[in-house]
PDB file of N, CA and C in Angstrom:
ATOM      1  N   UNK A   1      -9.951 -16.328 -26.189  1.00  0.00           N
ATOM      2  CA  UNK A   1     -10.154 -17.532 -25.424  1.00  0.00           C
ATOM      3  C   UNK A   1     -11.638 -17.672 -25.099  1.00  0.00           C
ATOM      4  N   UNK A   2     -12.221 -19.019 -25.118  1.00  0.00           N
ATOM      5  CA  UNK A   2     -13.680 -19.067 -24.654  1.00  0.00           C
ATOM      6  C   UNK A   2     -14.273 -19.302 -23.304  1.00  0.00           C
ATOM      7  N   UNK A   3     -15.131 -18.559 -23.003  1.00  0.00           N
ATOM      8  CA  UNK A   3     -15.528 -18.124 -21.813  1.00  0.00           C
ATOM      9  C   UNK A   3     -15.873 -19.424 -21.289  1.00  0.00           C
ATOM     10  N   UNK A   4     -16.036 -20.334 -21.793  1.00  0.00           N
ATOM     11  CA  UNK A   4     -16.896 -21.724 -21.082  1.00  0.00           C
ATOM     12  C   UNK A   4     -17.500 -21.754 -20.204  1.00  0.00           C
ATOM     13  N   UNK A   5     -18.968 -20.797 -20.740  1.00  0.00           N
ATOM     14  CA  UNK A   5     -20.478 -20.795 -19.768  1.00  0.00           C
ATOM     15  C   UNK A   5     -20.461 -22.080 -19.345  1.00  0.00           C
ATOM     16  N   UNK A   6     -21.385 -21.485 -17.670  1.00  0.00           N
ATOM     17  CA  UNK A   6     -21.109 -22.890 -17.220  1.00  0.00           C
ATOM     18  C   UNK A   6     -22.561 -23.491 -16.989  1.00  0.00           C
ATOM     19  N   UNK A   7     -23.811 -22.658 -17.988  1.00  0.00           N
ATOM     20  CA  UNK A   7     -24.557 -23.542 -17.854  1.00  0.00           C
ATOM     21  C   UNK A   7     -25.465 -23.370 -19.295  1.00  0.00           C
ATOM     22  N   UNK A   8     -27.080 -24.184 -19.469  1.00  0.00           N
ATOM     23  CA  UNK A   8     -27.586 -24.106 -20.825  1.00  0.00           C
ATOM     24  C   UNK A   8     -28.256 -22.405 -20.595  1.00  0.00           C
ATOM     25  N   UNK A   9     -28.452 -21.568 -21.835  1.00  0.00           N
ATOM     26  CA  UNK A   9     -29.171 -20.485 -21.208  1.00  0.00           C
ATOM     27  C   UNK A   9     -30.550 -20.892 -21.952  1.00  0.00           C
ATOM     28  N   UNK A  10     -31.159 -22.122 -22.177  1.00  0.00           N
ATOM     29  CA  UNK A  10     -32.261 -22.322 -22.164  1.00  0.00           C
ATOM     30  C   UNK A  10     -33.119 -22.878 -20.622  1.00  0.00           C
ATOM     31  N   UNK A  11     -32.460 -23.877 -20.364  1.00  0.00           N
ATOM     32  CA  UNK A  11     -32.783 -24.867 -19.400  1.00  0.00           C
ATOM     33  C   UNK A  11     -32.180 -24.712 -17.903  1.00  0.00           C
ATOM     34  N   UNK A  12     -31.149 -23.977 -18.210  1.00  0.00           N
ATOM     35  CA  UNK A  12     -29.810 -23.590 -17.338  1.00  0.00           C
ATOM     36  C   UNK A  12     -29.370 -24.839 -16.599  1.00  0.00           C
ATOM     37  N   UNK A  13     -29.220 -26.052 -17.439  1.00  0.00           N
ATOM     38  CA  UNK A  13     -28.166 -27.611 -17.412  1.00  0.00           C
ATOM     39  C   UNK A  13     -26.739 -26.936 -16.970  1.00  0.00           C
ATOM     40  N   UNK A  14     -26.424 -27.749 -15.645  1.00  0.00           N
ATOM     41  CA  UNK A  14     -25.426 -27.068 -15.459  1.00  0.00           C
ATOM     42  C   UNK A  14     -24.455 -27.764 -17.023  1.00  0.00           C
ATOM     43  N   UNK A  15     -23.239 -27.083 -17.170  1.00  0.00           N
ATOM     44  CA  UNK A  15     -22.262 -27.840 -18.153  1.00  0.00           C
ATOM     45  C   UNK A  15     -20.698 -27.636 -17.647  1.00  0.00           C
ATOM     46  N   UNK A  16     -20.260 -28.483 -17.394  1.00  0.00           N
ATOM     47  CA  UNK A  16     -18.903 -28.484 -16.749  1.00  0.00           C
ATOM     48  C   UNK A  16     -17.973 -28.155 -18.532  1.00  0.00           C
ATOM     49  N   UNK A  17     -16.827 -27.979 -17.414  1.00  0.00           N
ATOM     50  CA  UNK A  17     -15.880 -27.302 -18.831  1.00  0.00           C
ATOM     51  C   UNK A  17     -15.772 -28.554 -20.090  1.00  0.00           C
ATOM     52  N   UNK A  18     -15.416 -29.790 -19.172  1.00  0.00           N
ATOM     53  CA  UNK A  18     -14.964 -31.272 -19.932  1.00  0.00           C
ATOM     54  C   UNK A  18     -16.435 -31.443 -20.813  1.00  0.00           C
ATOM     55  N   UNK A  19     -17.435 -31.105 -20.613  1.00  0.00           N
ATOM     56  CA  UNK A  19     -18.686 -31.504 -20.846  1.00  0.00           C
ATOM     57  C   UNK A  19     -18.706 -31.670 -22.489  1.00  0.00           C
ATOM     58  N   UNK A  20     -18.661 -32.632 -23.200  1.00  0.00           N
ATOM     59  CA  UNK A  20     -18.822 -32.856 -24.691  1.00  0.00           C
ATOM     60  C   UNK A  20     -20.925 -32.739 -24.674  1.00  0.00           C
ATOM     61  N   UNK A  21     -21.662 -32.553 -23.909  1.00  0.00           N
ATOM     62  CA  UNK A  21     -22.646 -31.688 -24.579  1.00  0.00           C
ATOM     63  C   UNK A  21     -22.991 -30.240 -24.218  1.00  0.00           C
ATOM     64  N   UNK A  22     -22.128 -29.740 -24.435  1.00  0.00           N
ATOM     65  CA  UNK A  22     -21.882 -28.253 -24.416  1.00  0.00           C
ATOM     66  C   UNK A  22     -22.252 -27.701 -25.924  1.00  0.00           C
ATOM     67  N   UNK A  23     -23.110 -26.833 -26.274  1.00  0.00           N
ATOM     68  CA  UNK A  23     -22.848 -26.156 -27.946  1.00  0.00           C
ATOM     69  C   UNK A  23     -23.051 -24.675 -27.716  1.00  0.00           C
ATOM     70  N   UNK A  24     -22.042 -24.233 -28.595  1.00  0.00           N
ATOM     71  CA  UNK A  24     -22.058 -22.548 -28.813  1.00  0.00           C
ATOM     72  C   UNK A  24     -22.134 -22.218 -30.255  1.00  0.00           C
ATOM     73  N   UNK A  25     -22.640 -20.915 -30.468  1.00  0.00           N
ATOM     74  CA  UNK A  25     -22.455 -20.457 -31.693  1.00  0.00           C
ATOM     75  C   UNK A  25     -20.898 -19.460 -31.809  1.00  0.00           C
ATOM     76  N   UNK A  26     -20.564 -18.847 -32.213  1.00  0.00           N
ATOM     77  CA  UNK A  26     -19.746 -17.511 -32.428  1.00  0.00           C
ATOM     78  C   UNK A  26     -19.397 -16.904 -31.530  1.00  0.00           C
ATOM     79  N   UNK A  27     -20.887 -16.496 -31.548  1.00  0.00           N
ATOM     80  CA  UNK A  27     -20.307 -15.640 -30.414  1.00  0.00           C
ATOM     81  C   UNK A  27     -20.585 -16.188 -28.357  1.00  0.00           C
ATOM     82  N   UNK A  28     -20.656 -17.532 -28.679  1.00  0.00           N
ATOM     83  CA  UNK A  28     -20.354 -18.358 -27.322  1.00  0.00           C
ATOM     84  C   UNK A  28     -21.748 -18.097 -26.850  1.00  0.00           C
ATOM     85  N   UNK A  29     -22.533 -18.621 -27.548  1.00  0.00           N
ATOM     86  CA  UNK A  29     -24.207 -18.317 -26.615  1.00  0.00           C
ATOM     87  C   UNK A  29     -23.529 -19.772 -26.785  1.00  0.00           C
ATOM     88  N   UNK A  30     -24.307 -20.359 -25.419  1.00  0.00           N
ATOM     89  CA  UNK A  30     -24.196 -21.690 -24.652  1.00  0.00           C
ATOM     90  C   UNK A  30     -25.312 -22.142 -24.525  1.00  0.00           C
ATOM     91  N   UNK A  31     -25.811 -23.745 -25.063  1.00  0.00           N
ATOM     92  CA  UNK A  31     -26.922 -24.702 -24.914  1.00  0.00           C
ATOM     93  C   UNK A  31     -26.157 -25.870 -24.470  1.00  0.00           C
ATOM     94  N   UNK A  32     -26.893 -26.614 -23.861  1.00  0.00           N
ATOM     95  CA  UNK A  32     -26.998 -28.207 -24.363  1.00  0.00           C
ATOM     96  C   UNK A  32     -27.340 -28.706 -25.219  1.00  0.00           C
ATOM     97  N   UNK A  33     -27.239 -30.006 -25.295  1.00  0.00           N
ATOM     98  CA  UNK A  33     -27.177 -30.636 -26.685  1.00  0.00           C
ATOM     99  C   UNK A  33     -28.707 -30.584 -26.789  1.00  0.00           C
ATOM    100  N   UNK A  34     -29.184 -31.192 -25.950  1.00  0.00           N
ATOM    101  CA  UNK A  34     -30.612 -31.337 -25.576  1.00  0.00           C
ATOM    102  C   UNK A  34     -31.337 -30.321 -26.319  1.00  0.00           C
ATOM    103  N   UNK A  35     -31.558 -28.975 -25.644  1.00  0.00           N
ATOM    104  CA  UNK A  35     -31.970 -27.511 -26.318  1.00  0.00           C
ATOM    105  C   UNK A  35     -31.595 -27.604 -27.583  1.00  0.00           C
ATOM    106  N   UNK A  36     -30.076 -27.243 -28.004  1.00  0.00           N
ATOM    107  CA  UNK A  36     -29.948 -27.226 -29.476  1.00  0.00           C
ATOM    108  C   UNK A  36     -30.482 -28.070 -30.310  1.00  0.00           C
ATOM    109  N   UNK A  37     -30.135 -28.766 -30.124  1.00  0.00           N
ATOM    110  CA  UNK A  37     -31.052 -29.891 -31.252  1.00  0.00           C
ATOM    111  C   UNK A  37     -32.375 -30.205 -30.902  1.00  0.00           C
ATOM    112  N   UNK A  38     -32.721 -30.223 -30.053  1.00  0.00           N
ATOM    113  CA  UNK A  38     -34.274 -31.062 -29.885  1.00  0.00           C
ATOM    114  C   UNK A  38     -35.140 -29.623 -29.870  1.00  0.00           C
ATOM    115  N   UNK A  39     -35.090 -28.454 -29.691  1.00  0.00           N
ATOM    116  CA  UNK A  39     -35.682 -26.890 -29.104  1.00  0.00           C
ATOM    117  C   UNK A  39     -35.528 -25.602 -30.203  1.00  0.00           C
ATOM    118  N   UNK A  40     -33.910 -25.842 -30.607  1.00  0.00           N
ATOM    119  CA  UNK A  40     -33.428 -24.501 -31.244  1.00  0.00           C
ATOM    120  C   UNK A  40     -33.118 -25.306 -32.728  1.00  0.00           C
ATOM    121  N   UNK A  41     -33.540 -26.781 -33.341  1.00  0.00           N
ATOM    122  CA  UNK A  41     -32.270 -26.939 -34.527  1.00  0.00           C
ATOM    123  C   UNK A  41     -31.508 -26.457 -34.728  1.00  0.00           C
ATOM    124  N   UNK A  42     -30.770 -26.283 -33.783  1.00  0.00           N
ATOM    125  CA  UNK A  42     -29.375 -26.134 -34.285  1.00  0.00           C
ATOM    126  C   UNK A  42     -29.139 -24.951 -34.641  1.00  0.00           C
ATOM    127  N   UNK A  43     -30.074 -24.210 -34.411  1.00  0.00           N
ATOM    128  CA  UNK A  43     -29.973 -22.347 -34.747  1.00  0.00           C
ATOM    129  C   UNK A  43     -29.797 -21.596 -33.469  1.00  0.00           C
ATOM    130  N   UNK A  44     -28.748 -20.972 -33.008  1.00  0.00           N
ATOM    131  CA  UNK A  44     -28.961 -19.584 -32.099  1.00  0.00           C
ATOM    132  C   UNK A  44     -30.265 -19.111 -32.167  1.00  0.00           C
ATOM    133  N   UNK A  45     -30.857 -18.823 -30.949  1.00  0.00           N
ATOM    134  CA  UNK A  45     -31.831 -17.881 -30.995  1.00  0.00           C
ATOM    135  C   UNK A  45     -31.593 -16.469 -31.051  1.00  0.00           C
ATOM    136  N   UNK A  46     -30.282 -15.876 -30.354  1.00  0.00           N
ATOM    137  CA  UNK A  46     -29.201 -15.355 -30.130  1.00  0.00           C
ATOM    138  C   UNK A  46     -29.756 -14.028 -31.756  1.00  0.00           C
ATOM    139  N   UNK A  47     -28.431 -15.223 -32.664  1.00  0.00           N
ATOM    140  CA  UNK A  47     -27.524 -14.494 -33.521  1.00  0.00           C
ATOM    141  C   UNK A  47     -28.394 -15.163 -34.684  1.00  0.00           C
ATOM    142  N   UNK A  48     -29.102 -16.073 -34.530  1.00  0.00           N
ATOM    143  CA  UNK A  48     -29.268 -16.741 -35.874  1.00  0.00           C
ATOM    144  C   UNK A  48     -28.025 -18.006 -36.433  1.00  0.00           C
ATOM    145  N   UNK A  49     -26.713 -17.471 -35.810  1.00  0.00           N
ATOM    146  CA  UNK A  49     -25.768 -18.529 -36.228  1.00  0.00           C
ATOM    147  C   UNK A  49     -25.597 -19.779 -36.112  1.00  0.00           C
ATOM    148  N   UNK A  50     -25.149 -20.922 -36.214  1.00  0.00           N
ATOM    149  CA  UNK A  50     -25.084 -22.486 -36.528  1.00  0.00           C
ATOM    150  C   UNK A  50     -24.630 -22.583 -34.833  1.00  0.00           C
ATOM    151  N   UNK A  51     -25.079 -23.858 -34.277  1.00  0.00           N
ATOM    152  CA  UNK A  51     -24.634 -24.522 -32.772  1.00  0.00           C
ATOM    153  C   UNK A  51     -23.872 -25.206 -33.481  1.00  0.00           C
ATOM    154  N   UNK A  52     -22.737 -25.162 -32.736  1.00  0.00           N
ATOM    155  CA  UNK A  52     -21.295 -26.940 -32.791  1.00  0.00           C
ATOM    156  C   UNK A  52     -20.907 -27.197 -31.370  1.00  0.00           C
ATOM    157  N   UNK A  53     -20.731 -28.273 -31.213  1.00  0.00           N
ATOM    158  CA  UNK A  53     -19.936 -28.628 -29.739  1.00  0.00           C
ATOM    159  C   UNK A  53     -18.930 -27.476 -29.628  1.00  0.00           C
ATOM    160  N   UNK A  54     -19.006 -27.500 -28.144  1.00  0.00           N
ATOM    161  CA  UNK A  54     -17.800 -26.817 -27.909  1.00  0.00           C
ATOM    162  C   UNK A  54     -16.590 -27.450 -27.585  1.00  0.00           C
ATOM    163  N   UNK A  55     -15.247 -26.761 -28.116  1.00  0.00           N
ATOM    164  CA  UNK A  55     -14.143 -27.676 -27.554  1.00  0.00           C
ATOM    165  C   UNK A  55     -13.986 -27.730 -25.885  1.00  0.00           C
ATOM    166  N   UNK A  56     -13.336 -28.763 -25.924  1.00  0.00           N
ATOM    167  CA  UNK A  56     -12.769 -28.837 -23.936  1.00  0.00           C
ATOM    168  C   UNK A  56     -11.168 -27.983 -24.286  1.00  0.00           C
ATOM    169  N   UNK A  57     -11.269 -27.716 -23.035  1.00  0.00           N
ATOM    170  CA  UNK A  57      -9.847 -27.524 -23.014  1.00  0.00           C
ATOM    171  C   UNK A  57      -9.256 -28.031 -21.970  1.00  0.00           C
ATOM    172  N   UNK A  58      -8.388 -28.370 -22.266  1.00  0.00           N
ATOM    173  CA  UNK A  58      -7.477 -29.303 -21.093  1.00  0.00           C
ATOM    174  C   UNK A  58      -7.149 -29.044 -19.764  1.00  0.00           C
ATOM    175  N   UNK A  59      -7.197 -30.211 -18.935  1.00  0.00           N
ATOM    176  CA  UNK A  59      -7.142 -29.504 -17.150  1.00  0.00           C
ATOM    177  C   UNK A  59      -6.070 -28.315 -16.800  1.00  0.00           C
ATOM    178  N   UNK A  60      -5.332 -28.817 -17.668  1.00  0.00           N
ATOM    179  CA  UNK A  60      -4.373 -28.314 -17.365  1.00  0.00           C
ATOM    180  C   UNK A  60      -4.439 -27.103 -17.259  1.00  0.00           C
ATOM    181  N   UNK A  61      -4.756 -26.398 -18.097  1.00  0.00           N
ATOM    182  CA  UNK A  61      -5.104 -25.017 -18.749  1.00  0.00           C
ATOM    183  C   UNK A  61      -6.103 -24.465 -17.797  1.00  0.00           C
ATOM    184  N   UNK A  62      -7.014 -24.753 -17.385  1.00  0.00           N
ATOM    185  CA  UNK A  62      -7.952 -24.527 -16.490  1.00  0.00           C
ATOM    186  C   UNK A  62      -7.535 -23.760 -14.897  1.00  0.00           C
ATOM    187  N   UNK A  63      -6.332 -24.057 -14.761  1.00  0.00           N
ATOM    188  CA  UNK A  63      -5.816 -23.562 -13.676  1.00  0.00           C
ATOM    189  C   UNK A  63      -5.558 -21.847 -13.802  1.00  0.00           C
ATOM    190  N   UNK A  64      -4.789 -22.000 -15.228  1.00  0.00           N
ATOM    191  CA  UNK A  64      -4.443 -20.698 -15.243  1.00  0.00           C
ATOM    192  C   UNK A  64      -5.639 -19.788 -16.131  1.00  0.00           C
ATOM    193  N   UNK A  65      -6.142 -20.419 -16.813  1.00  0.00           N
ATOM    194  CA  UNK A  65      -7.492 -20.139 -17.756  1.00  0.00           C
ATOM    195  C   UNK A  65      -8.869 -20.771 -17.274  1.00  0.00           C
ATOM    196  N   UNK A  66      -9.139 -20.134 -15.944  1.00  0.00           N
ATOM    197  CA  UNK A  66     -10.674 -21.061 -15.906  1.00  0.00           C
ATOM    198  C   UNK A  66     -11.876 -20.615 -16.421  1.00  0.00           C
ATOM    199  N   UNK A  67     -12.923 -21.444 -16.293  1.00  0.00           N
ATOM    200  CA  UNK A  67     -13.908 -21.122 -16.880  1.00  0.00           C
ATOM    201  C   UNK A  67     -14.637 -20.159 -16.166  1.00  0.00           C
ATOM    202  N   UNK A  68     -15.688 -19.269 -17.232  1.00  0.00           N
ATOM    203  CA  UNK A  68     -16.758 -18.395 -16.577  1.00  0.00           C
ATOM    204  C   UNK A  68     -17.350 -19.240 -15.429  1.00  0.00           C
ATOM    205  N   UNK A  69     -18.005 -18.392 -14.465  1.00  0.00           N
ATOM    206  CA  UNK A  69     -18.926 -18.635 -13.351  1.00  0.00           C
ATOM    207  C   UNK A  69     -20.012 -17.888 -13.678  1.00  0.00           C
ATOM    208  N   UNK A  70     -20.194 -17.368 -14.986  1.00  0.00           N
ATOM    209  CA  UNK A  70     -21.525 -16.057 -14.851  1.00  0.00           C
ATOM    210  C   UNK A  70     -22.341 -17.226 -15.851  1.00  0.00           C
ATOM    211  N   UNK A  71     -23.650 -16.838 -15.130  1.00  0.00           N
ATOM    212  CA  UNK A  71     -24.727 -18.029 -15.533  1.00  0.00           C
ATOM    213  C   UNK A  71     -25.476 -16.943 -16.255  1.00  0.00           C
ATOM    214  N   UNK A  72     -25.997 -17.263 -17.668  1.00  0.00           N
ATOM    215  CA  UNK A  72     -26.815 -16.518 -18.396  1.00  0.00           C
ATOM    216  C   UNK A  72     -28.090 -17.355 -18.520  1.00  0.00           C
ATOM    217  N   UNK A  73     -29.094 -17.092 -18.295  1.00  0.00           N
ATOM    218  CA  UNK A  73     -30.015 -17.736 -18.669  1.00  0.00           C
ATOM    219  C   UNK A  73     -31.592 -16.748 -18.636  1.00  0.00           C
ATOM    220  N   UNK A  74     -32.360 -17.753 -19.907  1.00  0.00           N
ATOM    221  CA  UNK A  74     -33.279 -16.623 -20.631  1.00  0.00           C
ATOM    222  C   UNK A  74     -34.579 -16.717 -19.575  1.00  0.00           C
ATOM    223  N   UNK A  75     -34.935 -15.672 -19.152  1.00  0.00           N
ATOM    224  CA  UNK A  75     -36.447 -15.723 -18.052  1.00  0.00           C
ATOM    225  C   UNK A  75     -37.695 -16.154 -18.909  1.00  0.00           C
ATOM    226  N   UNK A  76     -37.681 -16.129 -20.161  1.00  0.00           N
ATOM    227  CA  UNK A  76     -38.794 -16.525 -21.111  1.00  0.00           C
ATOM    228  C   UNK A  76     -38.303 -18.018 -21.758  1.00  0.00           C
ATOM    229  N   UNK A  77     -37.446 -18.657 -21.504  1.00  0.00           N
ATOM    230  CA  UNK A  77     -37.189 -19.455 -21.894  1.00  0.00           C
ATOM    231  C   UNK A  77     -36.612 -19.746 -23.513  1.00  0.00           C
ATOM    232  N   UNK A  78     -36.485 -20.636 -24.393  1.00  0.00           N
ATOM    233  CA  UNK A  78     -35.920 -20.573 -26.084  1.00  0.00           C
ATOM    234  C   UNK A  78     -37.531 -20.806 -26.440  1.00  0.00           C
ATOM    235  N   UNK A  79     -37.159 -19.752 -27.618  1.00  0.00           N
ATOM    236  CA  UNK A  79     -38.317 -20.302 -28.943  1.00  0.00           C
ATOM    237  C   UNK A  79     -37.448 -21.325 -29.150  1.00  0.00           C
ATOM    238  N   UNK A  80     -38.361 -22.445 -30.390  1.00  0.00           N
ATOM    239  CA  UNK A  80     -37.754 -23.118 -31.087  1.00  0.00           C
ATOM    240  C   UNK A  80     -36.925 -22.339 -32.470  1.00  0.00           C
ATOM    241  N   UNK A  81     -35.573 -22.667 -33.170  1.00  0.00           N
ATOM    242  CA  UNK A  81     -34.989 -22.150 -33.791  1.00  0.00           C
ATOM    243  C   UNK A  81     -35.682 -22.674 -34.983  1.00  0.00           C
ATOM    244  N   UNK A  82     -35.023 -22.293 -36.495  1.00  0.00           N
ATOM    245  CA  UNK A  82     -36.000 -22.563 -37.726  1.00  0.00           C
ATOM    246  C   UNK A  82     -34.673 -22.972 -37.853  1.00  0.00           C
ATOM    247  N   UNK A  83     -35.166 -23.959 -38.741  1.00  0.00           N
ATOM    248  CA  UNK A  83     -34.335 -25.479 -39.643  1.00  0.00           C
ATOM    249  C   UNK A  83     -33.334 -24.802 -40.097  1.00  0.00           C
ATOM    250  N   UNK A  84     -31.819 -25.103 -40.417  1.00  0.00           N
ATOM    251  CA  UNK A  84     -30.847 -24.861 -41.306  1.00  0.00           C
ATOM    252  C   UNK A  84     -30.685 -24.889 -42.060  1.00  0.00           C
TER     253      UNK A  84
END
């Protein structure tokens, strides 16, 4: 199940669970849309791996599955990522 960081770990934007600009790679490193695309293209700084939106998951679910509260974010801020 995905942890649904609840914020960018570039910028640290908060991102609510519903949030359609949420992006993770694999292994759930968490940006905004903003960072990923405009900062990282679309590359993890992470892992190297591809950013995609993340899915929502439904309120419903949230009750019994909520999201992380642990805020990761980088003290040096993102390099920019290299092109895909």
């Amino acid at each position: 199940m995905l942890a649904l960081r609840p914020n960018c770990e570039c910028c640290d934007r908060d991102l609510s669970p519903e949030s359609r600009e949420a992006m993770i790679c694999s292994f759930e490193c968490t940006y905004c849309a903003d960072c990923a695309e405009g900062v990282l293209s679309g590359v993890c700084p992470n892992c190297g791996g591809e950013l995609v939106r993340r899915p929502i998951r439904p309120a419903e679910k949230l009750v019994n599955n909520p999201p992380s509260t642990t805020r990761i974010l980088k003290a040096e801020g993102c390099k920019p990522g290299r092109a895909a």
